[in-house]
N, C-alpha and C. Protein backbone atom coordinates (compact mmCIF):
# COMPACT_ATOMS: atom_id res chain seq x y z
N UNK A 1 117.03 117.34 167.30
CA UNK A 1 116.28 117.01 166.10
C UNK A 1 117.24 116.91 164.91
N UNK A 2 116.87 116.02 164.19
CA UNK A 2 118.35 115.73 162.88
C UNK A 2 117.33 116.35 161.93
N UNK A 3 118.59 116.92 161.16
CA UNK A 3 117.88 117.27 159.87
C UNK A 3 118.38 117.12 158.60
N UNK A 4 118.12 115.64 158.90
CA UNK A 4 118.73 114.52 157.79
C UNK A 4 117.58 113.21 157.94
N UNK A 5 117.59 112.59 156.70
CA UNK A 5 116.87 112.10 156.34
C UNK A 5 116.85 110.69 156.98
N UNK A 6 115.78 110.22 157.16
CA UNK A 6 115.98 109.17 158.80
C UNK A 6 114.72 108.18 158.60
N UNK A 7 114.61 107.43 158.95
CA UNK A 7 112.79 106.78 159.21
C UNK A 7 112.47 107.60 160.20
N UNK A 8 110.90 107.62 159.78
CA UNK A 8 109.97 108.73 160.32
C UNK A 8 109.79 109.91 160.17
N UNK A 9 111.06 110.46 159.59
CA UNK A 9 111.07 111.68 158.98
C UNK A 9 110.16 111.79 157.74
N UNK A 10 109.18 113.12 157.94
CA UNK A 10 108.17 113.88 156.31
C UNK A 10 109.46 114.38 156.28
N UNK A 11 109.55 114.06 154.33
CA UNK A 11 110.28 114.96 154.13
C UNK A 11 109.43 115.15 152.35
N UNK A 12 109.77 116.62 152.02
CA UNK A 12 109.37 116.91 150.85
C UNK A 12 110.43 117.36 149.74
N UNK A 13 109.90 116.19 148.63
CA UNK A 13 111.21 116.60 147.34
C UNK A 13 110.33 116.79 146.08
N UNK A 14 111.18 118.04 145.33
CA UNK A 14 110.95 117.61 143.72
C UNK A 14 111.91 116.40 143.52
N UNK A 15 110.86 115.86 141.80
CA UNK A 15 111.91 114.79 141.42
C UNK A 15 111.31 115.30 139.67
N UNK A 16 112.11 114.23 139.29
CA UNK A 16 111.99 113.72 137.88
C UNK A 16 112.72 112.99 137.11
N UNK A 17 112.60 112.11 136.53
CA UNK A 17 112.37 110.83 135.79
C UNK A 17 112.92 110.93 134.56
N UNK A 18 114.48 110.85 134.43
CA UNK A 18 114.72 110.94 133.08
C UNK A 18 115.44 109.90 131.97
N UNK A 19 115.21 109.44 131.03
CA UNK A 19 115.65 108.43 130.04
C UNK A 19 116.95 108.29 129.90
N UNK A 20 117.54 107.60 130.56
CA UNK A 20 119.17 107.16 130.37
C UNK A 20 119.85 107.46 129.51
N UNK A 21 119.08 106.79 128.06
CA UNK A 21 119.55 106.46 126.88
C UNK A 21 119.77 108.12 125.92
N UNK A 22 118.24 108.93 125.88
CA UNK A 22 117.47 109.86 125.10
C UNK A 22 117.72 111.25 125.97
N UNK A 23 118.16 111.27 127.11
CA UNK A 23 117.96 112.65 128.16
C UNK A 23 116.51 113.10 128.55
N UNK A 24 115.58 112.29 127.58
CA UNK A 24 114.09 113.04 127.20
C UNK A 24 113.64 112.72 129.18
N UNK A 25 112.83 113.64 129.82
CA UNK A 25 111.97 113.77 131.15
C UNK A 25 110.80 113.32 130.65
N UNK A 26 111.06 111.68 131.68
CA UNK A 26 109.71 111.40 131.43
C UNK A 26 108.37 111.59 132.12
N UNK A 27 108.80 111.98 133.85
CA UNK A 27 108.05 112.37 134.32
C UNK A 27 108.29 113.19 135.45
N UNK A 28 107.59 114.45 135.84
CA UNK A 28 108.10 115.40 136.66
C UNK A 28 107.04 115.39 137.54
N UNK A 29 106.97 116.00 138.44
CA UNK A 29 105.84 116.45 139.70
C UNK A 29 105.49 118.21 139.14
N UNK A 30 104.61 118.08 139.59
CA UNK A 30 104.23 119.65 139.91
C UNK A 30 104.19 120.63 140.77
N UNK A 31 103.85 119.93 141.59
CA UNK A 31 104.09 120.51 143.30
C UNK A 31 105.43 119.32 144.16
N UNK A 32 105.89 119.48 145.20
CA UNK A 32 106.55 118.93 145.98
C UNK A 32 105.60 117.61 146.52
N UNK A 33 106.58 116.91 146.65
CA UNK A 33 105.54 115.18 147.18
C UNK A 33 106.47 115.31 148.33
N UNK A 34 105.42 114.66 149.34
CA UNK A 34 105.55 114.89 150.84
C UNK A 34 105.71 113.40 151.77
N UNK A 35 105.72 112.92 152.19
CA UNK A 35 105.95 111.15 152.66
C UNK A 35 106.90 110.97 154.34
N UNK A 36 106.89 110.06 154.14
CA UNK A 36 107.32 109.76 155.69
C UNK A 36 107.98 108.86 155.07
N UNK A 37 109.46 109.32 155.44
CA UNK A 37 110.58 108.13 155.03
C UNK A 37 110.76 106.93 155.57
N UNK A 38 110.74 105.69 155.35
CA UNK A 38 110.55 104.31 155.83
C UNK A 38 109.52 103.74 156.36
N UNK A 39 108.57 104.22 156.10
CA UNK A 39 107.14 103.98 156.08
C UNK A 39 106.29 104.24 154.83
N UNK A 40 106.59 104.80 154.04
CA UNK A 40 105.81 104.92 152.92
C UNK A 40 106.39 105.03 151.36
N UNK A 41 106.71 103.64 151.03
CA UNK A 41 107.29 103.19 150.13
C UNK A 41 107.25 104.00 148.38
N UNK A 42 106.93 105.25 148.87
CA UNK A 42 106.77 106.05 147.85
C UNK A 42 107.28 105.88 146.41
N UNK A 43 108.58 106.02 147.24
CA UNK A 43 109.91 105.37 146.32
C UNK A 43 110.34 104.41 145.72
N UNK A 44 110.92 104.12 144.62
CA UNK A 44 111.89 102.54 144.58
C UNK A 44 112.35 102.61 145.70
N UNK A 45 112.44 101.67 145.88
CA UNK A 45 113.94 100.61 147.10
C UNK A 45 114.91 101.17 146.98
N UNK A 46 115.41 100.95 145.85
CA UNK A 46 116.56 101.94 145.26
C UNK A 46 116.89 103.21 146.02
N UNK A 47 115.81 104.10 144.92
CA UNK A 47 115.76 105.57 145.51
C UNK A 47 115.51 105.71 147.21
N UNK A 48 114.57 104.70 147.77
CA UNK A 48 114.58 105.34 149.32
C UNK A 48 116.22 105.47 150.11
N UNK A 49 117.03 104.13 149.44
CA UNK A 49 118.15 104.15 150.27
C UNK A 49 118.80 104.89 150.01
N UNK A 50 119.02 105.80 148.74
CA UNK A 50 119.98 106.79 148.45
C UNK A 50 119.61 107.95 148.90
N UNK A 51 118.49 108.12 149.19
CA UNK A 51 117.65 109.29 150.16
C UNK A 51 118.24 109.34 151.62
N UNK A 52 118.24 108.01 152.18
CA UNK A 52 118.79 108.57 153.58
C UNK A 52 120.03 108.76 153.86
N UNK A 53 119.87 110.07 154.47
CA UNK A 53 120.80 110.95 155.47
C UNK A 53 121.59 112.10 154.34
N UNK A 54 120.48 111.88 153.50
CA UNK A 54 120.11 113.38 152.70
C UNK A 54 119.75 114.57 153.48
N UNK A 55 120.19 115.64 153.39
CA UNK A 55 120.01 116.67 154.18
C UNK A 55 119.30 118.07 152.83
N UNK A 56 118.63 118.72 153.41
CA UNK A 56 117.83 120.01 152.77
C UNK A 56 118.76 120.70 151.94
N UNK A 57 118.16 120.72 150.53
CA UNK A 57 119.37 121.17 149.78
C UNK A 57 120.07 120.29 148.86
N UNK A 58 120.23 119.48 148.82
CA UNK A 58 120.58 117.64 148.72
C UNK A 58 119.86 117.71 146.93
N UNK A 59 121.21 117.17 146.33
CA UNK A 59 120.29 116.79 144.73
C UNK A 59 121.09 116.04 144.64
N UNK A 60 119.97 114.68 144.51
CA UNK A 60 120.66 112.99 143.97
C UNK A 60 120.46 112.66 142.57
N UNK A 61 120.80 111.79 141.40
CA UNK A 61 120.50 111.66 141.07
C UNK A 61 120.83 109.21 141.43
N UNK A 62 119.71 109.26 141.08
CA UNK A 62 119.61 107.77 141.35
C UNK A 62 119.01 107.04 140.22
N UNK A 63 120.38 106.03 139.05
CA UNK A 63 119.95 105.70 137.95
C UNK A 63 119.18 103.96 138.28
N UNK A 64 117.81 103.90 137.66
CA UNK A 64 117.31 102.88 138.18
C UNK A 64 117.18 101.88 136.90
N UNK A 65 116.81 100.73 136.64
CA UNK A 65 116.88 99.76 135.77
C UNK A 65 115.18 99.24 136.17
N UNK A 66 113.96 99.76 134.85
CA UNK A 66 112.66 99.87 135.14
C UNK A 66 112.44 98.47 134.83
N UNK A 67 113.50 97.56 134.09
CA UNK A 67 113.10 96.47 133.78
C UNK A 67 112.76 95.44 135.26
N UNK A 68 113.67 96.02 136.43
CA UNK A 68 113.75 95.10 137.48
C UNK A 68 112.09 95.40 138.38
N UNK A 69 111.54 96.89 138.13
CA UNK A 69 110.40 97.31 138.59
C UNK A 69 109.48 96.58 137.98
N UNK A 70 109.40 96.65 136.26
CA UNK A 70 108.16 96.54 135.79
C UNK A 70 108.00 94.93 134.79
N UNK A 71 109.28 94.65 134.82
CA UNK A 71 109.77 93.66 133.67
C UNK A 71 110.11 93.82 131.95
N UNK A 72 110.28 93.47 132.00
CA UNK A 72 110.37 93.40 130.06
C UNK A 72 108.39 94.41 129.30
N UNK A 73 109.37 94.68 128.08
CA UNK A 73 107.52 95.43 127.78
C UNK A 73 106.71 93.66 127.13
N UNK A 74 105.40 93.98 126.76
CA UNK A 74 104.43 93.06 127.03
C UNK A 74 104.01 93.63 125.51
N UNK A 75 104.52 93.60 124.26
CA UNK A 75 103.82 93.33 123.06
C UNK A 75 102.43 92.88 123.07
N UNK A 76 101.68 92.03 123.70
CA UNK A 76 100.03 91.74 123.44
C UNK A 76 99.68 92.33 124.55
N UNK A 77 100.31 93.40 125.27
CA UNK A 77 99.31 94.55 125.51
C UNK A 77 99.06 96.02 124.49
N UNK A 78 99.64 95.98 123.53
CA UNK A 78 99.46 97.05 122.24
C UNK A 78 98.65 96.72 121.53
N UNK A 79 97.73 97.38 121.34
CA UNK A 79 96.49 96.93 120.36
C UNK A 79 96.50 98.68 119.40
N UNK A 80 95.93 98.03 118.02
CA UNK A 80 95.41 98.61 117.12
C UNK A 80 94.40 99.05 116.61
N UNK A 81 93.58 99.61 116.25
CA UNK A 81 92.16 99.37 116.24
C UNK A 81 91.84 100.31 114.74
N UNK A 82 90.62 100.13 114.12
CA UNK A 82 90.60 101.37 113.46
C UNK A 82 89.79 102.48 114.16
N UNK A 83 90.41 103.96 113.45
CA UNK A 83 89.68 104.93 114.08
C UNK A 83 88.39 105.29 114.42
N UNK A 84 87.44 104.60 113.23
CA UNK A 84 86.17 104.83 113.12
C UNK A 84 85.58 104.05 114.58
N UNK A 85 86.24 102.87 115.55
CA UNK A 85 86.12 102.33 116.42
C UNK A 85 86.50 102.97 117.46
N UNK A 86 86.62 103.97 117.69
CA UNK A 86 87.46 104.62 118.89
C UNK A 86 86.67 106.16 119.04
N UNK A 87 85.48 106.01 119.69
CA UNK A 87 85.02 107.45 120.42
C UNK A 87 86.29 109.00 120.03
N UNK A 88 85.52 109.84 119.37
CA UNK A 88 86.43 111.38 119.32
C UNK A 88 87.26 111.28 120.56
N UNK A 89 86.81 111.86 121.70
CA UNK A 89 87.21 112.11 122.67
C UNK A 89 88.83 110.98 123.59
N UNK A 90 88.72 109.76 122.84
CA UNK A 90 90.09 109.23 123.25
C UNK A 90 91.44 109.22 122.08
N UNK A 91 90.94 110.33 120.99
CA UNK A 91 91.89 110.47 120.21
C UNK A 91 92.79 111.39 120.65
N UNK A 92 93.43 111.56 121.17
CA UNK A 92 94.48 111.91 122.00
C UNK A 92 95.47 111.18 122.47
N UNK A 93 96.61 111.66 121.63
CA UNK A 93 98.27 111.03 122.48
C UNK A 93 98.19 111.44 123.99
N UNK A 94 98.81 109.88 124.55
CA UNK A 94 98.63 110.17 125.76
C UNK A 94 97.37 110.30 126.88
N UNK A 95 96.26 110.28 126.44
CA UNK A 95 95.39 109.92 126.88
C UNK A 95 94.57 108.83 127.21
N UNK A 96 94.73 108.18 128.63
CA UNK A 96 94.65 107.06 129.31
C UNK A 96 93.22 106.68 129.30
N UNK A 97 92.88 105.05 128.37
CA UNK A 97 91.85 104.35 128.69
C UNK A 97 91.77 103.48 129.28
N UNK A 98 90.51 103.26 130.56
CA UNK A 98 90.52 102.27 131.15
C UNK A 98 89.59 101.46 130.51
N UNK A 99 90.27 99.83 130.21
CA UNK A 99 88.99 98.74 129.96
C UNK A 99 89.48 97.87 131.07
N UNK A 100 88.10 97.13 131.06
CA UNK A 100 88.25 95.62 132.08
C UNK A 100 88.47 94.07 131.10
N UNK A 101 89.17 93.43 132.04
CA UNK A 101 89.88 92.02 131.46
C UNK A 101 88.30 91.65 131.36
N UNK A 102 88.89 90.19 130.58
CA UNK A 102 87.49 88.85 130.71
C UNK A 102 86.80 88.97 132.47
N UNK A 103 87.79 89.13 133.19
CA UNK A 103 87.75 88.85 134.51
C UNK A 103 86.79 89.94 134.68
N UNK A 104 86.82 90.95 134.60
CA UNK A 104 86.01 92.39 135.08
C UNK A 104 87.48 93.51 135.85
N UNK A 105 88.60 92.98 135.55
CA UNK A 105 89.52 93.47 136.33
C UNK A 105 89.77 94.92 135.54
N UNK A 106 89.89 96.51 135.84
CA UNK A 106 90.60 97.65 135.27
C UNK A 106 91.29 97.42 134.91
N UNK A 107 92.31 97.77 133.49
CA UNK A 107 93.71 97.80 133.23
C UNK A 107 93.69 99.12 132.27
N UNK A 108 94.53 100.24 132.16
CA UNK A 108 94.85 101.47 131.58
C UNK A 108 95.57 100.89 130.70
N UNK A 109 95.57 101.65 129.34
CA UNK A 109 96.13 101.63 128.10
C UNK A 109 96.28 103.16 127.87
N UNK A 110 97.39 103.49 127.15
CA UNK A 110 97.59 105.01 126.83
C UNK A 110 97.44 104.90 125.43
N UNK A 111 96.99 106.39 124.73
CA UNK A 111 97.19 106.39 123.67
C UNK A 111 98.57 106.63 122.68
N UNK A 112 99.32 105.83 122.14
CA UNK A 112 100.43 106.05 121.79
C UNK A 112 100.49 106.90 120.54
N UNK A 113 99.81 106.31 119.69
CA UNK A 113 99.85 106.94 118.30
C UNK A 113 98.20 106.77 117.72
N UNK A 114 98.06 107.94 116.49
CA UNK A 114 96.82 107.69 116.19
C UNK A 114 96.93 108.16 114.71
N UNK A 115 96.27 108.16 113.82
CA UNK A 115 96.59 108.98 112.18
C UNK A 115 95.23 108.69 111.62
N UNK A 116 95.02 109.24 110.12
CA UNK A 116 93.25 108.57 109.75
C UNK A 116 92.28 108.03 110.07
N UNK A 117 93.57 106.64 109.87
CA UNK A 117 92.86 105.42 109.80
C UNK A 117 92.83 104.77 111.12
N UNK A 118 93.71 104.69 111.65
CA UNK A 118 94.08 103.62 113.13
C UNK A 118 94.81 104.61 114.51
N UNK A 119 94.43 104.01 115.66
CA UNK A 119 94.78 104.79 116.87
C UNK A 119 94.87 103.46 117.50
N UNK A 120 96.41 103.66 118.10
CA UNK A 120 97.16 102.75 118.98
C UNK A 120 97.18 102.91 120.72
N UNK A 121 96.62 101.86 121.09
CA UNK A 121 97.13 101.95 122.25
C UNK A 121 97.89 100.90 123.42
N UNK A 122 98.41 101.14 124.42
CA UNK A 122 99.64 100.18 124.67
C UNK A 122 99.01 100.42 126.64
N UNK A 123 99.63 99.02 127.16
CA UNK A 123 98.55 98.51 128.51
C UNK A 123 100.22 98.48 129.41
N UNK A 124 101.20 98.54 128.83
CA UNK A 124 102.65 98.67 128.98
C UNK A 124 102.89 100.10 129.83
N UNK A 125 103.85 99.92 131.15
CA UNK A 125 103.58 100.96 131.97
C UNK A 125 104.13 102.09 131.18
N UNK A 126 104.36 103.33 130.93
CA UNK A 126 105.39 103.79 130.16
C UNK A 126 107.19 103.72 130.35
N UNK A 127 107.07 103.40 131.60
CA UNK A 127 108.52 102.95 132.43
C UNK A 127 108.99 101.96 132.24
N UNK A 128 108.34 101.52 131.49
CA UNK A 128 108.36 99.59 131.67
C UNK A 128 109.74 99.32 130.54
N UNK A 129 110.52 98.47 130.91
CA UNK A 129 111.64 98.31 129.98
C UNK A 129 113.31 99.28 129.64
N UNK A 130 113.04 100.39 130.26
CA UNK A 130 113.87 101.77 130.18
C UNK A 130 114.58 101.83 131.29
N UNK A 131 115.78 102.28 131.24
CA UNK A 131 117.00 102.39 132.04
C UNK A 131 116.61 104.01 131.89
N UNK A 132 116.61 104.40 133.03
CA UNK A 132 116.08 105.98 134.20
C UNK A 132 117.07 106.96 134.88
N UNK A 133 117.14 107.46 135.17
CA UNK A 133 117.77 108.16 136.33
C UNK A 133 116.81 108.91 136.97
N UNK A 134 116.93 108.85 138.06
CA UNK A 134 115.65 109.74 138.67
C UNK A 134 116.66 110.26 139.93
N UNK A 135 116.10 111.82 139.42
CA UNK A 135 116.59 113.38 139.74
C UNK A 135 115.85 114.27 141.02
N UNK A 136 116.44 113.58 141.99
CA UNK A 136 115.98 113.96 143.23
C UNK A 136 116.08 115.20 144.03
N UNK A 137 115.64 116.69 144.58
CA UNK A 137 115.82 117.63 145.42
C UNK A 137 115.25 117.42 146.97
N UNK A 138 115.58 117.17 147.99
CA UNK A 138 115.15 117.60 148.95
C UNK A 138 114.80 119.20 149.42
N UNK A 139 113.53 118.71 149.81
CA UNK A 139 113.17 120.84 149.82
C UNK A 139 112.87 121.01 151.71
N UNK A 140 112.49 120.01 152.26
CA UNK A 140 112.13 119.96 153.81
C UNK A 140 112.32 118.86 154.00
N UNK A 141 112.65 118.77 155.81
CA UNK A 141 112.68 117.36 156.77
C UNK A 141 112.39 118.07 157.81
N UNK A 142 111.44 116.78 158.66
CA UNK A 142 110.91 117.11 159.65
C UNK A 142 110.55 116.07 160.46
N UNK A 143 110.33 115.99 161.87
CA UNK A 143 109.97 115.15 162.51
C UNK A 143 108.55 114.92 161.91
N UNK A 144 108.04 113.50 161.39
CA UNK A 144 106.34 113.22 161.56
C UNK A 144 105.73 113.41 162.00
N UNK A 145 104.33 113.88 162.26
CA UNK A 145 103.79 114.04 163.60
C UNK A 145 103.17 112.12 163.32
N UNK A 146 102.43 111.66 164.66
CA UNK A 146 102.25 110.30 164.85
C UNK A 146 100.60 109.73 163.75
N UNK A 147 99.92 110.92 163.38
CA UNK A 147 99.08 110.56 162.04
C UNK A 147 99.47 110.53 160.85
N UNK A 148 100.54 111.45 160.22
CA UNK A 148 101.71 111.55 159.72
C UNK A 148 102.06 109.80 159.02
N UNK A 149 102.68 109.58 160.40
CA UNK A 149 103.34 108.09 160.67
C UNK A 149 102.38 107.06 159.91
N UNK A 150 100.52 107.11 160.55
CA UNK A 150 100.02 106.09 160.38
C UNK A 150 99.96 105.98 158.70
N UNK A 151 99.92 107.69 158.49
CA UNK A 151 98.93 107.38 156.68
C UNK A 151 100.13 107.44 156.06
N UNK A 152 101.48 107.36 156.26
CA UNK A 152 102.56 107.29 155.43
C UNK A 152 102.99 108.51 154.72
N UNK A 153 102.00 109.84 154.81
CA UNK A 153 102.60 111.07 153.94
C UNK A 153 101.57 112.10 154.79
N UNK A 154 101.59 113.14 154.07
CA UNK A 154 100.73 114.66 154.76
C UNK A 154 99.50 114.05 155.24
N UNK A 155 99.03 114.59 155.95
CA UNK A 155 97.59 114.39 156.31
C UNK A 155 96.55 114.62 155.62
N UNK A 156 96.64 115.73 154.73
CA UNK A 156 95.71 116.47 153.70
C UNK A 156 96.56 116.29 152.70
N UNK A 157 97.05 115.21 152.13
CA UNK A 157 97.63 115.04 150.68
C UNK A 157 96.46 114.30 149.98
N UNK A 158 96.37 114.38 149.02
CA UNK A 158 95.41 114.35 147.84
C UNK A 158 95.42 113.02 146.54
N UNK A 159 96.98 113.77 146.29
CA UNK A 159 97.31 112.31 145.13
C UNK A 159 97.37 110.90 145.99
N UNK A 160 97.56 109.68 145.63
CA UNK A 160 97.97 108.64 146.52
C UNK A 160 99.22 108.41 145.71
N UNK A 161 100.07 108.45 146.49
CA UNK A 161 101.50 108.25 146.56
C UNK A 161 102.04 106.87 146.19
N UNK A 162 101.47 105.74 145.69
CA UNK A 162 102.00 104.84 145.87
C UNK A 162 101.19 104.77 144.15
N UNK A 163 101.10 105.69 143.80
CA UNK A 163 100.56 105.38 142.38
C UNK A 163 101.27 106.31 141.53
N UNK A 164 102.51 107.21 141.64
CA UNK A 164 103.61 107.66 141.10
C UNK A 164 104.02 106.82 139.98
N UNK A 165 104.19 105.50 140.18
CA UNK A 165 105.16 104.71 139.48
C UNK A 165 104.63 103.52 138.76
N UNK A 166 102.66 103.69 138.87
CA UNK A 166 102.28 103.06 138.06
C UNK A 166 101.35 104.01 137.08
N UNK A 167 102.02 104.65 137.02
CA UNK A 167 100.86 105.36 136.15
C UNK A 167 101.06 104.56 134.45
């Protein structure tokens, strides 16, 4: 059994997400995220390949370029509004609204800024445009078991994993 990082291998890491430019962490986990390596694209591209034949113990750091993920930021997704237009309850930095396009399609907007008069919010991933490094630990590796395999991470995992990087 290898215990190094392989396709098919669960393996479980902290990470976190930090600003190239600023040092500022933009995004951390709370608990350990769990996945099946080369099957469940958890990761950038990037990050999966610098992952394998990582062994337990293992801290990468892997600097990524969010512009190639997400593209350039999107100015006419920032809207303004005045406050008196905006429900109490989404006045909160950082607090994610969902509206639907013309189409009926979901799209999330965060709250960026808010003051008196006006509360801003932006449809722009927060990753979007920013040069990263993302700060990898391996904490376990293990053979998959073959349900493992099918659903791409734990069996009883909760978050969906493939929504890390669009939040």
């Amino acid at each position: 059994m290898s215990d190094t990082i392989e396709k098919e291998k669960f393996v479980e890491l902290n990470y976190k997400v930090v600003d190239e430019k600023t040092g500022d962490v933009l995004v951390t986990v709370d608990y350990p995220i769990g996945y099946v390596h080369g099957i469940n694209d958890v990761m950038n591209e990037q990050v999966s390949k610098e992952l394998d034949g990582k062994k337990v113990g293992d801290i990468i750091e892997v600097p990524v370029d969010m512009k190639q993920v997400y593209g350039e930021r999107d100015e006419s997704l920032v809207f303004t509004d005045a406050i008196e237009n905006v429900p109490e309850e989404y006045r909160e930095i950082g607090m994610t609204i969902t509206m639907e396009s013309e189409k009926g399609e979901p799209k999330s907007f965060i709250v960026t800024r808010f003051d008196d008069k006006t509360l801003t919010v932006d449809g722009n991933n927060p990753l979007c445009g920013r040069d990263v490094v993302f700060m990898l630990e391996v904490l376990s590796i293990r053979d998959a078991t073959d349900e493992e395999v099918d659903l791409g991470g734990a069996v009883d995992a909760n978050p969906d994993l493939n929504d890390i990087l669009s939040q």
